[in-house]
N, C-alpha and C. Protein backbone atom coordinates (compact mmCIF):
# COMPACT_ATOMS: atom_id res chain seq x y z
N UNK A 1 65.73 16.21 112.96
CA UNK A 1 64.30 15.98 113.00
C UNK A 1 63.75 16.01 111.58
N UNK A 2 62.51 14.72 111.28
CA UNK A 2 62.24 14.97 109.84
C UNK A 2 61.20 16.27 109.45
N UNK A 3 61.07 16.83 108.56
CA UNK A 3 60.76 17.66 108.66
C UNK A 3 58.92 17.35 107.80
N UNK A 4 57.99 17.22 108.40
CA UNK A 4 56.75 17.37 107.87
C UNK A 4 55.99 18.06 107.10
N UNK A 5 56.41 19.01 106.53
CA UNK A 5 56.34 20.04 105.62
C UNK A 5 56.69 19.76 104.79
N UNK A 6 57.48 18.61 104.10
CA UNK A 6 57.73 18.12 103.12
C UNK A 6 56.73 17.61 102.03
N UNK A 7 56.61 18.05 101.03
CA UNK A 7 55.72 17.59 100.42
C UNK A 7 55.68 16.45 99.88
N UNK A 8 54.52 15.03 99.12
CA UNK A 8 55.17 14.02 99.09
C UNK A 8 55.91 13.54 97.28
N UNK A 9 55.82 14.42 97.12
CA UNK A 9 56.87 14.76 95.95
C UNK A 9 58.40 14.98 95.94
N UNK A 10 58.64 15.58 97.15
CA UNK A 10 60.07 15.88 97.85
C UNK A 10 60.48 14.58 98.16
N UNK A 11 59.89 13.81 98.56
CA UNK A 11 60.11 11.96 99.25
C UNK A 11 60.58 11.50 98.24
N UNK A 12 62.34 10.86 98.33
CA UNK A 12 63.05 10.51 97.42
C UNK A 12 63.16 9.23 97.85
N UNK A 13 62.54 8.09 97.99
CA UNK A 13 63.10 6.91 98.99
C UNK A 13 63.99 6.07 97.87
N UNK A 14 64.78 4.98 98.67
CA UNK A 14 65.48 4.63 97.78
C UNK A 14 65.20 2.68 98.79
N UNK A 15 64.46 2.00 98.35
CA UNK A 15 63.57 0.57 98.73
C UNK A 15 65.45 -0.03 99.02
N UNK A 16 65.11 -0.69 100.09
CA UNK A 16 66.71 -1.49 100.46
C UNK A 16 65.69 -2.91 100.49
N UNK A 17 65.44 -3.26 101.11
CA UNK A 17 64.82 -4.99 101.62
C UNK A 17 63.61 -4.72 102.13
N UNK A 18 62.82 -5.67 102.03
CA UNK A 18 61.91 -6.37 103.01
C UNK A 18 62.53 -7.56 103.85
N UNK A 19 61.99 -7.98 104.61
CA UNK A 19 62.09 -9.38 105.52
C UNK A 19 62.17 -10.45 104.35
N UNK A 20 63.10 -11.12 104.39
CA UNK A 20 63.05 -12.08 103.97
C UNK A 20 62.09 -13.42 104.11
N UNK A 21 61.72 -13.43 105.30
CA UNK A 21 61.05 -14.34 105.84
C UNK A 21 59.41 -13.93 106.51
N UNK A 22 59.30 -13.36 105.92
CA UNK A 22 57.66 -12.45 106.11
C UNK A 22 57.34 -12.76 104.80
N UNK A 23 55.95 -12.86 104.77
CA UNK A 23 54.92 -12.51 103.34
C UNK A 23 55.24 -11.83 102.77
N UNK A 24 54.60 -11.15 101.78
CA UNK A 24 54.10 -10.23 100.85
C UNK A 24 53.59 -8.79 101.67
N UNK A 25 52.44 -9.66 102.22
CA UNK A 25 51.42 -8.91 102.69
C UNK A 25 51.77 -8.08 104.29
N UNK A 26 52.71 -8.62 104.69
CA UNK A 26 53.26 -7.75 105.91
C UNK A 26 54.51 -8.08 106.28
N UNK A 27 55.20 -7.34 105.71
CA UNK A 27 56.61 -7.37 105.42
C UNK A 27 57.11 -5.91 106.39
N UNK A 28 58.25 -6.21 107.37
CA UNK A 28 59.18 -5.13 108.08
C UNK A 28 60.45 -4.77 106.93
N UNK A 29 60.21 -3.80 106.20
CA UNK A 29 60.78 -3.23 105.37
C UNK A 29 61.67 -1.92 105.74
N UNK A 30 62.61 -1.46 105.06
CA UNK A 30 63.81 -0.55 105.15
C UNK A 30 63.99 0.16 103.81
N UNK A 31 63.58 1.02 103.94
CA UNK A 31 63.93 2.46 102.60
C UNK A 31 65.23 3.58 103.22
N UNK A 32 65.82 4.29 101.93
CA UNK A 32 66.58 5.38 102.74
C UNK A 32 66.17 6.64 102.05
N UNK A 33 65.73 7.77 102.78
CA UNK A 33 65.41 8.85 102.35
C UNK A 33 66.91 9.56 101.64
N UNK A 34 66.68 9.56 100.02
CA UNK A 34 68.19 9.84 99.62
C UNK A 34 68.30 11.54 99.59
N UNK A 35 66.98 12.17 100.03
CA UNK A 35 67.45 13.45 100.17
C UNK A 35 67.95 13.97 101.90
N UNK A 36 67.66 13.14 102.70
CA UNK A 36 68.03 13.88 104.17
C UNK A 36 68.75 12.41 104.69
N UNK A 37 68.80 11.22 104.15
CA UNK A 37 69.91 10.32 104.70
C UNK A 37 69.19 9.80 105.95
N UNK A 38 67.98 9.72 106.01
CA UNK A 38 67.54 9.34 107.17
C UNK A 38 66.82 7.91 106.67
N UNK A 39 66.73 7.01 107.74
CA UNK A 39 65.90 5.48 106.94
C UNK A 39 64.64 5.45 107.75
N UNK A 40 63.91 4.72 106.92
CA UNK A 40 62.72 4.78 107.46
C UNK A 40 62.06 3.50 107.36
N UNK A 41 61.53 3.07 108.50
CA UNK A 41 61.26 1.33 108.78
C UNK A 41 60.11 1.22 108.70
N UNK A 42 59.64 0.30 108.50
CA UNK A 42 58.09 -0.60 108.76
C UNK A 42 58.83 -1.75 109.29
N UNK A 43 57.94 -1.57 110.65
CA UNK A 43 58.28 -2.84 111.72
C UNK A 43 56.83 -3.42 112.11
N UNK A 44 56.92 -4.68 112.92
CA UNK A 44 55.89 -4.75 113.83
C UNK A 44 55.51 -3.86 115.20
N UNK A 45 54.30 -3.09 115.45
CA UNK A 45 53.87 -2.68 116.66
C UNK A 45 54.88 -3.46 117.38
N UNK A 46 55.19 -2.69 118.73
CA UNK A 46 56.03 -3.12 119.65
C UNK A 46 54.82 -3.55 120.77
N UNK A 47 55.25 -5.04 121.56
CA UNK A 47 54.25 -4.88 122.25
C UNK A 47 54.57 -4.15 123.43
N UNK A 48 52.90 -3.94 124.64
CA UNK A 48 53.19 -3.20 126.05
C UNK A 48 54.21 -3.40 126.88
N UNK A 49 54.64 -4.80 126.91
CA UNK A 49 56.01 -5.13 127.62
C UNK A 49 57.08 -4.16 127.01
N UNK A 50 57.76 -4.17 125.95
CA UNK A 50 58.31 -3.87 124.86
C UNK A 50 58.60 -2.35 125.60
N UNK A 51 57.49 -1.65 125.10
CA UNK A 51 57.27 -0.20 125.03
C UNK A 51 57.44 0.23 126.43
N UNK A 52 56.88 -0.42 127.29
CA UNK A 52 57.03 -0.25 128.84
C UNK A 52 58.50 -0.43 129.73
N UNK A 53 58.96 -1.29 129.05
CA UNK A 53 60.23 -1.00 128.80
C UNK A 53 61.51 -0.18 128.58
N UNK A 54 61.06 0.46 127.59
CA UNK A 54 62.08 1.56 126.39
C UNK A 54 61.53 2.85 127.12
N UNK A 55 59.80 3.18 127.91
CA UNK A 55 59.80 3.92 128.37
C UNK A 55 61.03 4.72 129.97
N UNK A 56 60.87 3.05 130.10
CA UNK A 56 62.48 3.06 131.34
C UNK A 56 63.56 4.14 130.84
N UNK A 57 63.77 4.50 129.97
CA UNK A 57 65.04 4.67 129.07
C UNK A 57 64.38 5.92 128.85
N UNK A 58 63.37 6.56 128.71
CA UNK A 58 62.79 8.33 127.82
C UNK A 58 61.42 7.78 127.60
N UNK A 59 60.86 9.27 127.81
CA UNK A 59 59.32 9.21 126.84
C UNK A 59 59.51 8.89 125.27
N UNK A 60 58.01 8.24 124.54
CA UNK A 60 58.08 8.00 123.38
C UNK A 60 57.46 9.49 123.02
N UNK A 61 57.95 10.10 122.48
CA UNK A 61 56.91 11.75 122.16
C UNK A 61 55.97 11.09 120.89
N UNK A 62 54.93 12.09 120.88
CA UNK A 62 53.93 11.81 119.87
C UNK A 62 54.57 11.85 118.79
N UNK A 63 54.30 11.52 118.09
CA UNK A 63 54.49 11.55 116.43
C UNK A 63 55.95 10.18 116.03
N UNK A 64 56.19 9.32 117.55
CA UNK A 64 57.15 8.34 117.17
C UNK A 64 56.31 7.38 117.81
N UNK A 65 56.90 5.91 117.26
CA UNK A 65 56.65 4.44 117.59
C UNK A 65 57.47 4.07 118.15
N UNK A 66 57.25 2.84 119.24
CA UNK A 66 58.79 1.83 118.94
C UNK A 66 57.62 0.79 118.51
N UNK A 67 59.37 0.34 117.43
CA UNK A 67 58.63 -0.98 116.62
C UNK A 67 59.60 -1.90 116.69
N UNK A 68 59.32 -3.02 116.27
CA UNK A 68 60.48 -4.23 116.34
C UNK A 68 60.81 -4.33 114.92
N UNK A 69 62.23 -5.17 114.26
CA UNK A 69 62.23 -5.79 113.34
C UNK A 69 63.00 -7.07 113.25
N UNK A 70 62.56 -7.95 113.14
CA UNK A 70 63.33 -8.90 112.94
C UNK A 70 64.82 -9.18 112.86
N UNK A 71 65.62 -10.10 113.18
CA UNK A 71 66.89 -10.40 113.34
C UNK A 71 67.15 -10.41 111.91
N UNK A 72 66.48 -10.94 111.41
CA UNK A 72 66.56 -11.48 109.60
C UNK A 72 67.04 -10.33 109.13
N UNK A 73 66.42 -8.61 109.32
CA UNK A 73 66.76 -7.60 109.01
C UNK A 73 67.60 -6.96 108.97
N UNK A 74 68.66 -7.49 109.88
CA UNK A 74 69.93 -6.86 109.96
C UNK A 74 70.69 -6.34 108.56
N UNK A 75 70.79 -7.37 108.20
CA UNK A 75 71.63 -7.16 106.58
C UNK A 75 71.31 -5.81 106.11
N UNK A 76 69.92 -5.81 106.40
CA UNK A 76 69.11 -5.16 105.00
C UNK A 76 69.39 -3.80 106.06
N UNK A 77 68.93 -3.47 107.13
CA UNK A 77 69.80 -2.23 107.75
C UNK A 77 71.10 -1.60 107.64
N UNK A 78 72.01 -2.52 108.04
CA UNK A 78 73.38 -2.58 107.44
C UNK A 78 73.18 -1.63 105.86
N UNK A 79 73.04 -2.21 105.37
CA UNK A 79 73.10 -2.04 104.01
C UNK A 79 72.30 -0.18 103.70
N UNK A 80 71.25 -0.34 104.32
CA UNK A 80 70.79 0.95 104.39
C UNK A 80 71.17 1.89 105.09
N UNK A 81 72.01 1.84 106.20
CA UNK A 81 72.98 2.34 106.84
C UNK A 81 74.11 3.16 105.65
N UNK A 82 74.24 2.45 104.63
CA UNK A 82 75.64 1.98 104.04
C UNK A 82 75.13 3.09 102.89
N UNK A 83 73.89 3.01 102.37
CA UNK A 83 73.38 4.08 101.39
C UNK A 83 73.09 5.57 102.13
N UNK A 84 72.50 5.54 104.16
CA UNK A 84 72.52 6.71 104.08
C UNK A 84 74.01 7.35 103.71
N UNK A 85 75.07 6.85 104.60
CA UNK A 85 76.25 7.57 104.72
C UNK A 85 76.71 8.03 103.50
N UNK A 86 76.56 7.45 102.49
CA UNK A 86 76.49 8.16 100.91
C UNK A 86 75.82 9.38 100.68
N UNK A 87 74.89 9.52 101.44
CA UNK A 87 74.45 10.75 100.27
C UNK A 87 74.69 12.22 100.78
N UNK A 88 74.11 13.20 99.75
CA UNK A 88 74.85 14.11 99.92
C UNK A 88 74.61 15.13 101.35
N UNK A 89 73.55 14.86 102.01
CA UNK A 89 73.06 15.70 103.27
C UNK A 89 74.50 16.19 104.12
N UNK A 90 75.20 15.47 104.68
CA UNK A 90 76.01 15.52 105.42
C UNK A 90 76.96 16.48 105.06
C-alpha cells in the first residue's frame, strides 16, 4: 500500500512515456516511483460501463480509480515494469 504520509519531497519519480498518440495537453502517462517500485499512471476516467464492470470482480475502495490506457501504452508499461523490478525496495 502507498503510503500517504509521504512527503512530496520523498516522491522520487522516474517519467517512462506518455501516449504516443495523445496531445500534449492530455496525455495517459507512466512514471516509476524509484523509491517503493511502484508505477503510477495517468489514464482516462474509466467509463460507468467500464467501472460497473470491474465492480463484478471487487469494490473500488476510496482513495482508487479504474482508469483506462491505451493499447499504444503498452511499451511504455513494459518498460516501466522493467525499471520497477530494478530498484532497490525489494
Amino acid at each position: 500500500m502507498w503510503n500517504s504520509e509521504r512527503s512530496e519531497i520523498d516522491v522520487a519519480l522516474v517519467f517512462i512515456a506518455k501516449d504516443p498518440n495523445s496531445d500534449d495537453d492530455n496525455c495517459p502517462t507512466v512514471w516509476v516511483d524509484d523509491q517503493s517500485g511502484q508505477l503510477v499512471v495517468q489514464g482516462w476516467d474509466a467509463d460507468a460501463v467500464t467501472v460497473e464492470r470491474c465492480l463484478k470482480d471487487g469494490p473500488v475502495p476510496e482513495g482508487e480509480s479504474v482508469v483506462r490506457l491505451p493499447a499504444s501504452m503498452i511499451k511504455a508499461i513494459r518498460e516501466a515494469c522493467d525499471v520497477a523490478e530494478r530498484t532497490d525496495v525489494r
